[in-house]
Protein backbone atom coordinates (compact mmCIF):
# COMPACT_ATOMS: atom_id res chain seq x y z
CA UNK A 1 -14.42 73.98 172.38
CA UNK A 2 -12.07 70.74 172.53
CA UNK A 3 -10.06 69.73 170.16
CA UNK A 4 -11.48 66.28 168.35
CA UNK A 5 -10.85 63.02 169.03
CA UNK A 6 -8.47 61.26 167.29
CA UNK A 7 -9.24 57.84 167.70
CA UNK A 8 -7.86 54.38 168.14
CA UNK A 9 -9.46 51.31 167.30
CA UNK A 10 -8.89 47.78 168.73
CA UNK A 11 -10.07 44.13 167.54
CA UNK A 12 -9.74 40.34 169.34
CA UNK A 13 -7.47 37.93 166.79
CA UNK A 14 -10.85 35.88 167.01
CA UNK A 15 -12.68 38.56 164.12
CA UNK A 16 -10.24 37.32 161.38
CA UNK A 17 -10.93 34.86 158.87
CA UNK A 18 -13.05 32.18 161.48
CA UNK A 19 -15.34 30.23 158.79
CA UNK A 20 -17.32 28.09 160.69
CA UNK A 21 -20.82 28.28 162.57
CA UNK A 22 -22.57 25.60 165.15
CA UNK A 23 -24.62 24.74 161.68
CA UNK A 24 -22.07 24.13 159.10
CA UNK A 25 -18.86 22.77 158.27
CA UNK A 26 -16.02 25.96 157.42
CA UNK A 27 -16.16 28.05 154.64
CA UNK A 28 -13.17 29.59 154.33
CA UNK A 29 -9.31 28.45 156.35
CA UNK A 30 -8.49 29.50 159.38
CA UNK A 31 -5.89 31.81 159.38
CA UNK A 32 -2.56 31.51 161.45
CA UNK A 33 -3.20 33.33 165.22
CA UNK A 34 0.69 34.60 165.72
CA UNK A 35 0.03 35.53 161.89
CA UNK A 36 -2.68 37.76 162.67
CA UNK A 37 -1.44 40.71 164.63
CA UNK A 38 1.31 41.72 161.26
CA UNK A 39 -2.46 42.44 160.25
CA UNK A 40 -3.72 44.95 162.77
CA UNK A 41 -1.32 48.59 161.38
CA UNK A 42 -2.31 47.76 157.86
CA UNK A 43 -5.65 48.27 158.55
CA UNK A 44 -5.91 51.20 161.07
CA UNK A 45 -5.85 49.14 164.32
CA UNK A 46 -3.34 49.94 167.41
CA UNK A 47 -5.38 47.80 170.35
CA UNK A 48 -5.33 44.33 170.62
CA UNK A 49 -8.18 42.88 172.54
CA UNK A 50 -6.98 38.92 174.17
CA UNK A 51 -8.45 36.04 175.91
CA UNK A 52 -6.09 34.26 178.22
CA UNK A 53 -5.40 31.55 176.26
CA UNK A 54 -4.91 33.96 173.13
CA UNK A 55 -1.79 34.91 175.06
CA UNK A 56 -1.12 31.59 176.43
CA UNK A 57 -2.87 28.95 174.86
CA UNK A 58 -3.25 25.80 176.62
CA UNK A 59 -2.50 27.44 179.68
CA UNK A 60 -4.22 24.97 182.13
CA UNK A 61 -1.48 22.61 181.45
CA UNK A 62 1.31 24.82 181.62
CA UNK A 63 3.47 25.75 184.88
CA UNK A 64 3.44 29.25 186.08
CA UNK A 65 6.85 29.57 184.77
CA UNK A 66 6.17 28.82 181.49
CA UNK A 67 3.11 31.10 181.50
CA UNK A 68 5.19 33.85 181.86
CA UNK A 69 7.51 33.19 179.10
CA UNK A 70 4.95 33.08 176.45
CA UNK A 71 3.24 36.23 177.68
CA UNK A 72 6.68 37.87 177.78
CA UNK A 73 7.27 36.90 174.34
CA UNK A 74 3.77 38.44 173.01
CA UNK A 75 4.60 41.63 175.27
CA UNK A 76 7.39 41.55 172.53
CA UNK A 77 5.83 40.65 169.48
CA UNK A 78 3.57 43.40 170.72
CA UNK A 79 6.02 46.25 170.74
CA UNK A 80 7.68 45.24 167.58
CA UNK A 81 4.02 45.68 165.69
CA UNK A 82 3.62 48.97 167.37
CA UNK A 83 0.54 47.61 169.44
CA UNK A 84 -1.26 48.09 172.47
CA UNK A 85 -3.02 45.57 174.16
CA UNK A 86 -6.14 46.49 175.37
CA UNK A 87 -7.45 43.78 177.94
CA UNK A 88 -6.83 40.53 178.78
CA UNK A 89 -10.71 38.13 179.57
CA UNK A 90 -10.39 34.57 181.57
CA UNK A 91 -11.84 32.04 178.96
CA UNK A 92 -14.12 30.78 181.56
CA UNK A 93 -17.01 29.54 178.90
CA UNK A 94 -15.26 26.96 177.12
CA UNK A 95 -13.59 24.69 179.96
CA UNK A 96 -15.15 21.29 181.56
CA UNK A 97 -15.14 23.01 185.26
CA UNK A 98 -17.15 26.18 183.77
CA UNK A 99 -20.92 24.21 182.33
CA UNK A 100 -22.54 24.96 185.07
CA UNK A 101 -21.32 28.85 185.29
CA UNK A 102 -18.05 29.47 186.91
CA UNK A 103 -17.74 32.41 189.40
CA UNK A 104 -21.99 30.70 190.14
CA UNK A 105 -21.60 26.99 189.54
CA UNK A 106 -23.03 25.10 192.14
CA UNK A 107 -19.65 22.73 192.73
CA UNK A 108 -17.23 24.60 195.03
CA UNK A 109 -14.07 22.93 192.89
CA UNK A 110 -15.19 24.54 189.56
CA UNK A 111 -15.38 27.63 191.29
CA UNK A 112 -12.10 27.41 192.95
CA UNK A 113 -10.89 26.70 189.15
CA UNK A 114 -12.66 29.86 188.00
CA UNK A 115 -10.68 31.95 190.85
CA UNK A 116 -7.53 29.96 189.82
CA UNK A 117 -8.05 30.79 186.00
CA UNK A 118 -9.02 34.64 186.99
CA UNK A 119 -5.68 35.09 188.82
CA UNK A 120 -3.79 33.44 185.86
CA UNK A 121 -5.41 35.96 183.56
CA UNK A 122 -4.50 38.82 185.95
CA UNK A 123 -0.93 37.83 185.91
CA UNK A 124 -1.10 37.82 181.91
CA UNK A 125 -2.52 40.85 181.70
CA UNK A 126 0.22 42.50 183.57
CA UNK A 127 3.16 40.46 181.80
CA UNK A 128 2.11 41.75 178.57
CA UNK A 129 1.30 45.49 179.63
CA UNK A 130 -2.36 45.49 180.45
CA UNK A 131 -4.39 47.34 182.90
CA UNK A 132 -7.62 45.69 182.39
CA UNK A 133 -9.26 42.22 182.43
CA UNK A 134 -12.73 42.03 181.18
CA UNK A 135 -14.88 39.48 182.77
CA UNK A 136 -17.85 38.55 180.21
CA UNK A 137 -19.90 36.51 182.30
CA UNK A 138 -21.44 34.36 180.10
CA UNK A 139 -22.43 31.40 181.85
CA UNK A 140 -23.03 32.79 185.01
CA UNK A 141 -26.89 32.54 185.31
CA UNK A 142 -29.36 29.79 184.62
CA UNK A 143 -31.79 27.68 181.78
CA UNK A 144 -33.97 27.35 184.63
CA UNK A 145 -34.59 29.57 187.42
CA UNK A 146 -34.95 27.10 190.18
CA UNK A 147 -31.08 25.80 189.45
CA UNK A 148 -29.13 27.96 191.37
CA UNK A 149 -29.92 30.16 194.12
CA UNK A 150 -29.34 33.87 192.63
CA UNK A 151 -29.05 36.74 195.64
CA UNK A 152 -25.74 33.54 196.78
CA UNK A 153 -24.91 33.95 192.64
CA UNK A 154 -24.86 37.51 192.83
CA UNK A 155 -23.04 37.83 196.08
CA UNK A 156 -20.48 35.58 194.36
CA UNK A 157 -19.98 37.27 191.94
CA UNK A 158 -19.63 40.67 193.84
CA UNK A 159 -17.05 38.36 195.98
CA UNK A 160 -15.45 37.56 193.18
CA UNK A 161 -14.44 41.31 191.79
CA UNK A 162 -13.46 42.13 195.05
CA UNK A 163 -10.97 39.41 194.95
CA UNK A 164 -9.58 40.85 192.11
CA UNK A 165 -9.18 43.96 193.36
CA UNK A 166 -7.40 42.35 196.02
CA UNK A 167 -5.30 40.25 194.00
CA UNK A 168 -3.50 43.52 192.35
CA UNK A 169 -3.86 47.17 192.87
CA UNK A 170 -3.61 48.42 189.94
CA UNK A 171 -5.76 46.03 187.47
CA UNK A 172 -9.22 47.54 186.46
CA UNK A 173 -12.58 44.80 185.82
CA UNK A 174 -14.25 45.60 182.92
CA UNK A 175 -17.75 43.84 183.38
CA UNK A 176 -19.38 43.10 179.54
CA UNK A 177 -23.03 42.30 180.10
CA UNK A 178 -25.20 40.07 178.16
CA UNK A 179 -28.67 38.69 178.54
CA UNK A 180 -28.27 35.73 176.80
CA UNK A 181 -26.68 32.87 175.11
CA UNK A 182 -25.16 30.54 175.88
CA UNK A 183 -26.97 30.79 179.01
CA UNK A 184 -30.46 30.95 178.66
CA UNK A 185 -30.80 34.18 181.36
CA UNK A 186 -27.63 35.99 182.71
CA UNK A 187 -26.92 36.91 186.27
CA UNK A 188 -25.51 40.49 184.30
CA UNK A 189 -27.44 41.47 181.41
CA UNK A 190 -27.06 44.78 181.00
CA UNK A 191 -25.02 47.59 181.91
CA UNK A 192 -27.43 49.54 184.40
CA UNK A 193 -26.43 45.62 186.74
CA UNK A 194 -22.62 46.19 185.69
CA UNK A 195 -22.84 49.69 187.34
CA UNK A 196 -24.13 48.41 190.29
CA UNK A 197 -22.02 46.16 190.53
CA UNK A 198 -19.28 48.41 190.45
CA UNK A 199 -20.35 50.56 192.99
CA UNK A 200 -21.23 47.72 195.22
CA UNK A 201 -17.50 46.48 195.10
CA UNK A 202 -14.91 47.57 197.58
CA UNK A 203 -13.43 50.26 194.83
CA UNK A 204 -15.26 51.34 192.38
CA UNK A 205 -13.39 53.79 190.63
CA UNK A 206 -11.39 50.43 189.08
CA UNK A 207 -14.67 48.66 187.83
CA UNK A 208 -16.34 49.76 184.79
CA UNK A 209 -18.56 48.35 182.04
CA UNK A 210 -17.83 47.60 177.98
CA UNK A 211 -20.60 47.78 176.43
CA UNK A 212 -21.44 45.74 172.97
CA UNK A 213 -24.00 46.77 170.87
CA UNK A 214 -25.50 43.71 170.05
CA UNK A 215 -25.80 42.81 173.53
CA UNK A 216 -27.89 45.64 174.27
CA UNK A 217 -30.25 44.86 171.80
CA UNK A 218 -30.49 41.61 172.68
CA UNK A 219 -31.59 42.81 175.69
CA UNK A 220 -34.40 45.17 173.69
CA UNK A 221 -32.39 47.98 174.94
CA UNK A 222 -30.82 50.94 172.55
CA UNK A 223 -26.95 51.06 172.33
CA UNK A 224 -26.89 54.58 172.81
CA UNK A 225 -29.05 55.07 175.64
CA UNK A 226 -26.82 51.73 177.58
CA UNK A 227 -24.07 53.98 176.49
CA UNK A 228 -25.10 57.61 177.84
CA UNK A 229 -26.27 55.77 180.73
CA UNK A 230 -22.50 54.52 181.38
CA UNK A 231 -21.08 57.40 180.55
CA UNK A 232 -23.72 59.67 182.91
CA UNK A 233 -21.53 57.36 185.86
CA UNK A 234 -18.04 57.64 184.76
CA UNK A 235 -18.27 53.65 183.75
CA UNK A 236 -17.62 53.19 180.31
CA UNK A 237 -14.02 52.05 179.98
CA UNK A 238 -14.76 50.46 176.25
CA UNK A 239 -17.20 49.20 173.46
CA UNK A 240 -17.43 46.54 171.42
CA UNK A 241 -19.15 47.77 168.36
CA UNK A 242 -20.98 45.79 165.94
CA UNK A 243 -24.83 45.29 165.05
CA UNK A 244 -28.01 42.79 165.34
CA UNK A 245 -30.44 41.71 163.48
CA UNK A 246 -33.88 41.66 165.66
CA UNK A 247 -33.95 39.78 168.77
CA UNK A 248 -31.68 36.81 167.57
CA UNK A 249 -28.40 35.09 167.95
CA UNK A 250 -25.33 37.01 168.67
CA UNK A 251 -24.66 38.27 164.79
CA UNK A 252 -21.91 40.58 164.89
CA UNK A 253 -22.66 42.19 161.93
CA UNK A 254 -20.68 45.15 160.53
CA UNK A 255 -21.20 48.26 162.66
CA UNK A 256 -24.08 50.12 160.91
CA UNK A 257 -25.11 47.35 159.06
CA UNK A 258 -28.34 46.82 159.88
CA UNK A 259 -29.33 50.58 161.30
CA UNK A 260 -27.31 52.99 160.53
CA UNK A 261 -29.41 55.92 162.87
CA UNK A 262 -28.74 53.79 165.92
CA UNK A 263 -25.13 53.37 164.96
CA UNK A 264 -24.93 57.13 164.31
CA UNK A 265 -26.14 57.93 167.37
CA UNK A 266 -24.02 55.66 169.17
CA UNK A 267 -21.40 57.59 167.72
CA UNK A 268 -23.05 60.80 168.36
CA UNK A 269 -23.11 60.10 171.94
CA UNK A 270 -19.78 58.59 172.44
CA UNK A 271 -18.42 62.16 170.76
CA UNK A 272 -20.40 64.42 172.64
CA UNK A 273 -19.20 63.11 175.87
CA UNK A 274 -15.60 63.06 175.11
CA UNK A 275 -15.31 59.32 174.74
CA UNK A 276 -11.94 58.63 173.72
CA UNK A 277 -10.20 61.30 174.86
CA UNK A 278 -8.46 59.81 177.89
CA UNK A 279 -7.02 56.77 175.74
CA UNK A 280 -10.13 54.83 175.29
CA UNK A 281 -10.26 52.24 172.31
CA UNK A 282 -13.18 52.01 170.46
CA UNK A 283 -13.07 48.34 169.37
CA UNK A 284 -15.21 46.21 167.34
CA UNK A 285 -16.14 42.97 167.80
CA UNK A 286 -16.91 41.88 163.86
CA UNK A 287 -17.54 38.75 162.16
CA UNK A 288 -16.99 38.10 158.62
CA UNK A 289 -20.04 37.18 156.56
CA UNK A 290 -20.25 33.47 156.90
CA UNK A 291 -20.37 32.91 152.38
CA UNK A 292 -17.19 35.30 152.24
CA UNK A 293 -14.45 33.53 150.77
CA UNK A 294 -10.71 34.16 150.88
CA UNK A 295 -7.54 34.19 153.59
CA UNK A 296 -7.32 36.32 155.66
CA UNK A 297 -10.91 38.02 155.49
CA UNK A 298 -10.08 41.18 156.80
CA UNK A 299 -13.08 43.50 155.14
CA UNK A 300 -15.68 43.59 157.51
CA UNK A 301 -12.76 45.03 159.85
CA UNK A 302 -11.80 47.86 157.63
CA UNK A 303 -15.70 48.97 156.04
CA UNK A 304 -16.94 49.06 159.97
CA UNK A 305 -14.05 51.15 161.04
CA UNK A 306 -14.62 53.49 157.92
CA UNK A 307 -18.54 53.28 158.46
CA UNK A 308 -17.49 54.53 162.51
CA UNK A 309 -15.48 57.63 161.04
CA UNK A 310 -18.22 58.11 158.12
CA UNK A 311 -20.50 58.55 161.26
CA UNK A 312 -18.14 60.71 163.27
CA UNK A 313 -18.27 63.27 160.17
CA UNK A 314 -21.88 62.93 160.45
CA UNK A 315 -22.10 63.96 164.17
CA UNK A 316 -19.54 66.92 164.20
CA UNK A 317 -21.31 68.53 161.00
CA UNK A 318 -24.96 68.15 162.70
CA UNK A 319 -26.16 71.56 163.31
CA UNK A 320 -26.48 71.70 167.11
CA UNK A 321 -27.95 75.07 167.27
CA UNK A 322 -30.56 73.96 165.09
CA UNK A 323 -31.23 70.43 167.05
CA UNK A 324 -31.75 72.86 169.98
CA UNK A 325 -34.22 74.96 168.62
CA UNK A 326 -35.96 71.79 167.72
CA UNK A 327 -36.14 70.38 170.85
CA UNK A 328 -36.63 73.58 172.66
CA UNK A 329 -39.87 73.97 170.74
CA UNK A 330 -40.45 70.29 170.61
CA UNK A 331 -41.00 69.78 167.05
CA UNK A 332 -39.54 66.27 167.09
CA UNK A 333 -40.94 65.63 163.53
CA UNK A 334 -38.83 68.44 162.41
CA UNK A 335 -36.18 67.32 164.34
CA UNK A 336 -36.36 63.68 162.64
CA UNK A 337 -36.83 64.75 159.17
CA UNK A 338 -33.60 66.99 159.52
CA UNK A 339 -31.42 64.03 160.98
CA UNK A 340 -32.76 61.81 158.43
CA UNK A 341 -31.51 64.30 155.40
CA UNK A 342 -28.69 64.86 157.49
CA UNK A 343 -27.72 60.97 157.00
CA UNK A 344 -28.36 60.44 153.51
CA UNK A 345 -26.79 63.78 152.76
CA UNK A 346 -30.14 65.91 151.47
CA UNK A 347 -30.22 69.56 152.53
């Protein structure tokens, strides 16, 4: 039998200390971003997940030149924390050019602006020592079906990775599917469309999936299963682990906060195929509770980390000779009564 995973854990700059919603003015400060990654050791963090513009911000306005400067000086700033940075996504949500979609809008100079912003993010990723770009296509798709034309969206957006592929030969694509929100139906919801995707595009073996756990429930789809499923295809280059609340909003809620069985077997699965053990991060992508006061607000961070490891115990002490016998004889009420005394810690 292998030896266990030791694992290494990874958060985006953007799960500390924000205090504000889209219904409410702030509730706690911001805190400083270039304060934020003296943060990440203390609390059991290696992997730094970025944005383009967390690297560079403002980096529309900025010459190619000086885009490289400032990525070069958080390649350093990396190193001197001891950090690894895990991927580096285009911003391609929040910019003028990007309403209507970008890689899908229906104006041919937003989309060249979308290409122009994904090779930007490329070249950051490689200044600052990462092999991956995730693209989290979230407004590529429609509020009503008739708007765009969606075999031409989906083309583009195969065109698109291919591009990329192009552009460098060593960068991987990381596709992070979602159903909804902000659109209000994605081109990419889930990860089954990610995979093929992937093995649509001219080399596959450098496009994978990252799979968040809200997202798949969201998409009234198990974590787990999206997971196994990625994993059953050699595509799951990362999570993004956190939890939901019903059918709702994106929450990103502590991992385990709201069902701990689907979290542990989200961990279950992710251990018994050897998840980790070529490098991969698991990351988290965690939002302080929005009354939680104080600067920074670093908590949720820490207790869903320690909830993942809590879990990990959980799965390597399950009695797998038992769970066989269970399912060889099919006695899946035995088998849930033992998992559920296996969780709360009853013999």
């Amino acid at each position: 039998m292998s030896s266990p995973i030791n694992y290494r854990f990874s958060f985006g700059p953007w799960n500390i200390s924000e205090g504000a919603d889209p219904f409410g003015v702030e509730v706690r400060p911001v805190f400083p971003h270039e304060e934020k990654f003296a943060l990440y050791r203390p609390l059991g963090f290696e992997g730094v997940q970025f944005h383009d513009d967390d690297v560079v911000p403002g980096l529309d306005g900025l010459t190619p030149d000086q885009i490289m400067k400032k990525a070069g000086e958080i390649k350093t700033m990396l190193a001197n924390q001891g950090l690894t940075p895990e991927f580096v996504a285009p911003r391609l949500w929040f910019a003028e050019q990007t309403v209507d979609g970008a890689y899908t809008s229906n104006s041919a100079s937003d989309r060249a602006y979308a290409w122009d912003r994904t090779k930007k993010c490329i070249d950051i990723a490689l200044a600052i020592g990462s092999k991956a770009t995730v693209l989290w296509l979230a407004r590529e798709g429609t509020y009503i079906r008739e708007a765009k034309d969606a075999r031409l969206a989906y083309n583009r957006i195969l065109e698109t990775v291919n591009s990329m592929l192009d552009y460098d030969k060593e960068i991987e694509v990381w596709i992070e599917p979602k159903p909804n929100e902000p659109t209000d139906q994605a081109y990419m919801p889930t990860i089954g469309h990610a995979v093929a995707l992937s093995f649509a595009s001219k080399d596959h073996t450098r496009v994978k999936g990252l799979i968040e756990s809200a997202h798949a429930l969201l998409a009234g789809l198990d974590p787990s299963d999206e997971m196994a499923f990625a994993l059953a295809h050699d595509k799951l280059a990362s999570v993004h682990l956190n939890d939901q609340n019903g059918l709702k909003y994106d929450q990103d809620k502590n991992f385990g906060g709201a069902n701990l069985r689907a979290g542990f077997n989200q961990v279950r699965v992710l251990e018994e195929a050897g998840y980790g053990s070529h490098g991969e991060f698991i990351g988290l992508d965690v939002k302080a509770i929005r009354t939680q006061r104080g600067c920074p607000v670093t908590d949720h961070l820490k207790n869903s980390r320690e909830i993942f490891l809590h879990l990990v115990d959980k799965s390597r002490s399950l009695d797998s000779k038992l769970v066989a016998q269970y399912r060889d004889a099919r006695d899946y009420e035995a088998l849930e009564l033992y998992v559920l005394k296996h969780l709360m810690g009853l013999k």
